[in-house]
PDB file of N, CA and C in Angstrom:
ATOM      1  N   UNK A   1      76.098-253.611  -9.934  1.00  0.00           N
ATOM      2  CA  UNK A   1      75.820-253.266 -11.325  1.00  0.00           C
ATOM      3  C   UNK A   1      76.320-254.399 -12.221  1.00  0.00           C
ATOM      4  N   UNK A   2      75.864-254.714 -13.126  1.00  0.00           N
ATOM      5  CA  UNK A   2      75.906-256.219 -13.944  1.00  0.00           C
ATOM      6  C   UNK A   2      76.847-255.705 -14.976  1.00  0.00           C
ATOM      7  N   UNK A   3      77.481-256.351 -15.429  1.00  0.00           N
ATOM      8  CA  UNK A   3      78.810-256.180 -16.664  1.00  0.00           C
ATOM      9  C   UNK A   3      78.343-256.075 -17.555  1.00  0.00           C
ATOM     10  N   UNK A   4      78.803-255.211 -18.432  1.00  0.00           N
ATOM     11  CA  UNK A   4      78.396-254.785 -19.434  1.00  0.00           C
ATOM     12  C   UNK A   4      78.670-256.404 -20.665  1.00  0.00           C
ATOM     13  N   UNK A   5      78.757-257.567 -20.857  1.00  0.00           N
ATOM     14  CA  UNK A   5      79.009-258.472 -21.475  1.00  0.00           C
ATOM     15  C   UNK A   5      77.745-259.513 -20.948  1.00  0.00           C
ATOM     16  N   UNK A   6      77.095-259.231 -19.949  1.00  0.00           N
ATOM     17  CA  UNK A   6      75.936-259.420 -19.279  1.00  0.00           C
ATOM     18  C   UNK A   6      74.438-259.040 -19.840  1.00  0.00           C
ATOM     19  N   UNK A   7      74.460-257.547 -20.107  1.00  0.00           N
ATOM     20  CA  UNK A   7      73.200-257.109 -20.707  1.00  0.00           C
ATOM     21  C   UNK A   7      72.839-257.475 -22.113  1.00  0.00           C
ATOM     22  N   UNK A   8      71.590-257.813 -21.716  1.00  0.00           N
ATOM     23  CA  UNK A   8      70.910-258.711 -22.510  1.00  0.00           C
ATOM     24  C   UNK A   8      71.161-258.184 -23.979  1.00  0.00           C
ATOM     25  N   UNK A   9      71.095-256.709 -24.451  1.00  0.00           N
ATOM     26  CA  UNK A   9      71.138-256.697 -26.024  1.00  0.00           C
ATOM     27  C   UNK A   9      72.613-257.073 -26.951  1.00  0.00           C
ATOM     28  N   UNK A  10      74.047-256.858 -25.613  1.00  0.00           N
ATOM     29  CA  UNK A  10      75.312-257.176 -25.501  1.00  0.00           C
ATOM     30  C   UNK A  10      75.059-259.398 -25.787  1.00  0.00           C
ATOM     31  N   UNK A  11      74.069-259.656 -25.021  1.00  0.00           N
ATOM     32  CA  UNK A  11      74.286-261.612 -25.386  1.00  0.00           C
ATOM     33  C   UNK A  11      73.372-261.349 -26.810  1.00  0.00           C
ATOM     34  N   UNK A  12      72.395-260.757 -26.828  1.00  0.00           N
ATOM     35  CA  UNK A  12      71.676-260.717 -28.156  1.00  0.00           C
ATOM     36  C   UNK A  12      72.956-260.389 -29.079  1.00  0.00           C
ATOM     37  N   UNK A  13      73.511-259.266 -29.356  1.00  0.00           N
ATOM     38  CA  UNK A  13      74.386-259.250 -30.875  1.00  0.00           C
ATOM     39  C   UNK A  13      75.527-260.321 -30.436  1.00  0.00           C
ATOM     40  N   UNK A  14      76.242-260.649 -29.429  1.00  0.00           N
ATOM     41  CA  UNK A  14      77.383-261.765 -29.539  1.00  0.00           C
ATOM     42  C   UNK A  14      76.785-263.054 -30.584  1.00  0.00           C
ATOM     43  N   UNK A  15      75.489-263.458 -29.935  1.00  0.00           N
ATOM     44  CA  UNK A  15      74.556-264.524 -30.532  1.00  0.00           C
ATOM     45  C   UNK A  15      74.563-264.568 -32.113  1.00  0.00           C
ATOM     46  N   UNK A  16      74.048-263.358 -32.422  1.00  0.00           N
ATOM     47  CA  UNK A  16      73.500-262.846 -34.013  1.00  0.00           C
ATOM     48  C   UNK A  16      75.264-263.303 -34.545  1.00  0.00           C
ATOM     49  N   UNK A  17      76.089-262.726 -34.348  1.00  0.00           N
ATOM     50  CA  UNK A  17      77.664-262.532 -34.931  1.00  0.00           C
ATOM     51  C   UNK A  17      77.988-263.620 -34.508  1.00  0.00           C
ATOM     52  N   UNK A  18      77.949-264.663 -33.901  1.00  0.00           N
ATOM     53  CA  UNK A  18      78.185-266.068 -34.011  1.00  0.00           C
ATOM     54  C   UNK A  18      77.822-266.609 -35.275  1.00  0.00           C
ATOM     55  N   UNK A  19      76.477-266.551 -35.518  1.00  0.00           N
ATOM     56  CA  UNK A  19      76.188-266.941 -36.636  1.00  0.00           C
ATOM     57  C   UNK A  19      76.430-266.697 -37.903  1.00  0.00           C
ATOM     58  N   UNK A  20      76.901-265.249 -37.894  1.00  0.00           N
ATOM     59  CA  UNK A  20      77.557-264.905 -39.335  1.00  0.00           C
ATOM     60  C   UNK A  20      79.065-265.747 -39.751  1.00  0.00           C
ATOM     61  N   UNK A  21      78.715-266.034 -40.761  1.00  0.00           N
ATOM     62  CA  UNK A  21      80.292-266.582 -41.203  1.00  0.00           C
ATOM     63  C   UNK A  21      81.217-265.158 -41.557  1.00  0.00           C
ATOM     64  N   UNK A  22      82.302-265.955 -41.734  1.00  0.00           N
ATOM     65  CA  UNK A  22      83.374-264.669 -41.604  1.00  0.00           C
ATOM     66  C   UNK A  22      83.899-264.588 -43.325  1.00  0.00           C
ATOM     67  N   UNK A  23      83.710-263.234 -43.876  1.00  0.00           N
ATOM     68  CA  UNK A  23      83.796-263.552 -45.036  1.00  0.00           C
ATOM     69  C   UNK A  23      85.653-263.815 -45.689  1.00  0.00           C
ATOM     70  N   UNK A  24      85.629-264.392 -46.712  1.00  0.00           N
ATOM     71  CA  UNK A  24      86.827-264.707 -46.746  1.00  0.00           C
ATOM     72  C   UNK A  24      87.537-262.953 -47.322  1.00  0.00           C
ATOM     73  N   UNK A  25      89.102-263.067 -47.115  1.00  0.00           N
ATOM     74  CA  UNK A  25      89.550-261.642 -47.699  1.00  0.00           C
ATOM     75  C   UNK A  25      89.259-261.165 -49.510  1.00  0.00           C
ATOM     76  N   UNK A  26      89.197-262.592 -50.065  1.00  0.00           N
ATOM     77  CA  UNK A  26      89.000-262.410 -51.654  1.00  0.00           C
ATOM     78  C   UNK A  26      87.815-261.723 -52.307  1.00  0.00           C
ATOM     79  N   UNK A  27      86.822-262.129 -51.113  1.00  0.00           N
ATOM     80  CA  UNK A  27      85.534-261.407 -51.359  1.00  0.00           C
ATOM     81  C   UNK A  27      85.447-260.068 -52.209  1.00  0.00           C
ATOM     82  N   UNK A  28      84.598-260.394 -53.278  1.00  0.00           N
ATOM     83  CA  UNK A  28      83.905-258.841 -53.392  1.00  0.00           C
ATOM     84  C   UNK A  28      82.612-258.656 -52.652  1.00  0.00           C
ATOM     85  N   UNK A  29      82.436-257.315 -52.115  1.00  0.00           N
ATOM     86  CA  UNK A  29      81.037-256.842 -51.554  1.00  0.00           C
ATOM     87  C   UNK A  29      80.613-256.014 -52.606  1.00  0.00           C
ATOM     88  N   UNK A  30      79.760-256.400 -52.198  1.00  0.00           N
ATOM     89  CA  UNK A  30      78.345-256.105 -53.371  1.00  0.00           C
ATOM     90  C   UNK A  30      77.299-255.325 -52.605  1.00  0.00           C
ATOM     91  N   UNK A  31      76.254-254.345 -53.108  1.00  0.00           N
ATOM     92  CA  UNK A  31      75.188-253.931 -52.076  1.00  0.00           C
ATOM     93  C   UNK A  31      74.232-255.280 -52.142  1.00  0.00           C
ATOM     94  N   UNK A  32      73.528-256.203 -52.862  1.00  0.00           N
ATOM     95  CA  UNK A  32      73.183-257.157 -52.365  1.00  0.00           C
ATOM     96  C   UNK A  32      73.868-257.631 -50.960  1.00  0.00           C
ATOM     97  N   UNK A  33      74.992-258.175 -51.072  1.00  0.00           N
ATOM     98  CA  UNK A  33      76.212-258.961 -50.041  1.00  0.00           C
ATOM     99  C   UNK A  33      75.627-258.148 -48.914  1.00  0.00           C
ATOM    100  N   UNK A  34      76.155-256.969 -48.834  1.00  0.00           N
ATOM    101  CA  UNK A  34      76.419-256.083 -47.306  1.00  0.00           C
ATOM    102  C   UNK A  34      74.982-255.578 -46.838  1.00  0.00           C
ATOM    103  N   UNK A  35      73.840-255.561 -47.665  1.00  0.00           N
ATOM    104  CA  UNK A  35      72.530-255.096 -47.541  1.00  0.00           C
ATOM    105  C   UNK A  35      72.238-256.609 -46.442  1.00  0.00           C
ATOM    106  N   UNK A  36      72.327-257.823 -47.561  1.00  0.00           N
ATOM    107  CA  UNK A  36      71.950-259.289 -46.417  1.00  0.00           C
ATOM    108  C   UNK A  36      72.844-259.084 -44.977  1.00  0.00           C
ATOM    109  N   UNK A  37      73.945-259.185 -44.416  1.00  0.00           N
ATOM    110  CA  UNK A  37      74.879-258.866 -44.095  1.00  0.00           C
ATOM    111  C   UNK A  37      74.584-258.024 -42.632  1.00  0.00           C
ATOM    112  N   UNK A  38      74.066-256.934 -43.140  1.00  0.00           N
ATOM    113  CA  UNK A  38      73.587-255.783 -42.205  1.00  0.00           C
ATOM    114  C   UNK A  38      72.049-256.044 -41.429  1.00  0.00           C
ATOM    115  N   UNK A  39      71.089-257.084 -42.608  1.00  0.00           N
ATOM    116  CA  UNK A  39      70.000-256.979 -41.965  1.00  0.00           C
ATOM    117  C   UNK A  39      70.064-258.547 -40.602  1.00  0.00           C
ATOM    118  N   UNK A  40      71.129-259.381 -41.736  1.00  0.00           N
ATOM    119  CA  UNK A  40      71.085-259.893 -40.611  1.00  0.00           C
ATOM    120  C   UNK A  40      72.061-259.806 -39.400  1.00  0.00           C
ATOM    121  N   UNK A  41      72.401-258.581 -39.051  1.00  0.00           N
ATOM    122  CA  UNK A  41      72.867-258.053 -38.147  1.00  0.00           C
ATOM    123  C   UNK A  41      71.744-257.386 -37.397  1.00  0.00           C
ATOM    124  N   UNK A  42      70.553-257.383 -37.686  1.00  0.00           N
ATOM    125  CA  UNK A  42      69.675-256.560 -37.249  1.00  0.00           C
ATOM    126  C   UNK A  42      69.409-255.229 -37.592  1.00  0.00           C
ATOM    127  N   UNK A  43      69.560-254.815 -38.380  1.00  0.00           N
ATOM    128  CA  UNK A  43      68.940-253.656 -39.434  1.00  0.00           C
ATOM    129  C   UNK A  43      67.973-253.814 -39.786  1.00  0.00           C
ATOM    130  N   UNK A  44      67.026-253.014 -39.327  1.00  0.00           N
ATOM    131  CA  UNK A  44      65.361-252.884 -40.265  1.00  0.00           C
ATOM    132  C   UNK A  44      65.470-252.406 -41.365  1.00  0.00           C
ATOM    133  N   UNK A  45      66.123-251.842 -41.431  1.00  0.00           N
ATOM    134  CA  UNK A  45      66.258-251.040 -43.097  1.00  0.00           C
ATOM    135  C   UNK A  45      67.901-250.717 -43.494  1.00  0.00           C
ATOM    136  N   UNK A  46      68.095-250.889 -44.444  1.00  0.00           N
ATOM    137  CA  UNK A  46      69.483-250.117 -44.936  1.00  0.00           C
ATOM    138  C   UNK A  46      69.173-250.570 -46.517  1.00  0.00           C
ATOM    139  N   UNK A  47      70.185-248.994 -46.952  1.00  0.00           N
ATOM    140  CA  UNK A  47      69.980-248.782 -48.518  1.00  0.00           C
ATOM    141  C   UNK A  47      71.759-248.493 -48.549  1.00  0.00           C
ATOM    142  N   UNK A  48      71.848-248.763 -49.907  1.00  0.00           N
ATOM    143  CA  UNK A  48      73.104-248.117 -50.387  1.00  0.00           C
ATOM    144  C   UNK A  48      73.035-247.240 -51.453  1.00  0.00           C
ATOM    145  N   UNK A  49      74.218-246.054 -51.671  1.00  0.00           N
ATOM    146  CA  UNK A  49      74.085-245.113 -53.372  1.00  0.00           C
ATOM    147  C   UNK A  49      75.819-245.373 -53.377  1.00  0.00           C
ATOM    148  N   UNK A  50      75.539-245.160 -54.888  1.00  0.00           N
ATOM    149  CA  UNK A  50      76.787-245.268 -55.729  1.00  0.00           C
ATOM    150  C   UNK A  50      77.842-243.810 -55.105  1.00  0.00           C
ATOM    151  N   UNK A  51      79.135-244.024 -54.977  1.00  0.00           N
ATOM    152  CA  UNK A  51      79.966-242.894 -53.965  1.00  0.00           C
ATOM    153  C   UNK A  51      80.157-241.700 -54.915  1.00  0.00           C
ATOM    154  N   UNK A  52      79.510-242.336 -56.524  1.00  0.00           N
ATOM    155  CA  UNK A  52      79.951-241.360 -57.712  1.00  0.00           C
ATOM    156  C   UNK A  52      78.823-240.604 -57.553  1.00  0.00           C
ATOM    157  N   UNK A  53      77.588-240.507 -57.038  1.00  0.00           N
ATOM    158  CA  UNK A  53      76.391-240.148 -57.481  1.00  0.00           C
ATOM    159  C   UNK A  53      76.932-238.172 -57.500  1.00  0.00           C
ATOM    160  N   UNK A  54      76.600-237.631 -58.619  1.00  0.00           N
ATOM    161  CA  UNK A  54      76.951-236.141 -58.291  1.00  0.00           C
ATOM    162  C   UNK A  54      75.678-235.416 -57.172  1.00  0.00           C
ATOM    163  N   UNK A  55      75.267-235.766 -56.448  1.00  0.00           N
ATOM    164  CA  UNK A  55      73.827-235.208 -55.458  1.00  0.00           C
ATOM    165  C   UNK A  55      75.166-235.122 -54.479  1.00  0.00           C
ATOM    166  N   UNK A  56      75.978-236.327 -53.949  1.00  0.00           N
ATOM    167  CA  UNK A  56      76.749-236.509 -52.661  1.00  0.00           C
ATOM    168  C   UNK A  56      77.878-235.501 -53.034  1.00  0.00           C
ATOM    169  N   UNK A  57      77.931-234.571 -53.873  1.00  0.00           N
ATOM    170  CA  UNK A  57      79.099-234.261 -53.692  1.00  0.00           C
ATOM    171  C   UNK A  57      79.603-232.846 -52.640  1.00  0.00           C
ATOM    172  N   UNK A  58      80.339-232.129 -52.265  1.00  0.00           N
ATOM    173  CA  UNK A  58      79.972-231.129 -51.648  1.00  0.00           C
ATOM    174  C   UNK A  58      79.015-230.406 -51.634  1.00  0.00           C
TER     175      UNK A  58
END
């Protein structure tokens, strides 16, 4: 059985996260920032909402 650091979608994301730079700690994230971020992590889609929105609340 082949190692799990072996299978192919395991070398695919090591690959992808090589390429991301590492953001510095001062950073602000932004939904622009983390939207780029995520897709190029391989996300077909991602959205963000505000944590205030009153719909999310209990």
């Amino acid at each position: 059985m082949p190692k799990f650091d072996e299978h192919p979608t395991v070398k695919s994301f090591y690959k992808k996260v090589a390429k991301v730079d590492v953001l510095p700690q001062t950073t602000t994230l932004d939904a622009t920032l983390l939207r780029d971020l995520c897709l190029e992590m391989g996300a077909d889609d991602v959205g963000f909402i505000d944590i205030d929105r009153p719909e999310i609340t209990n």
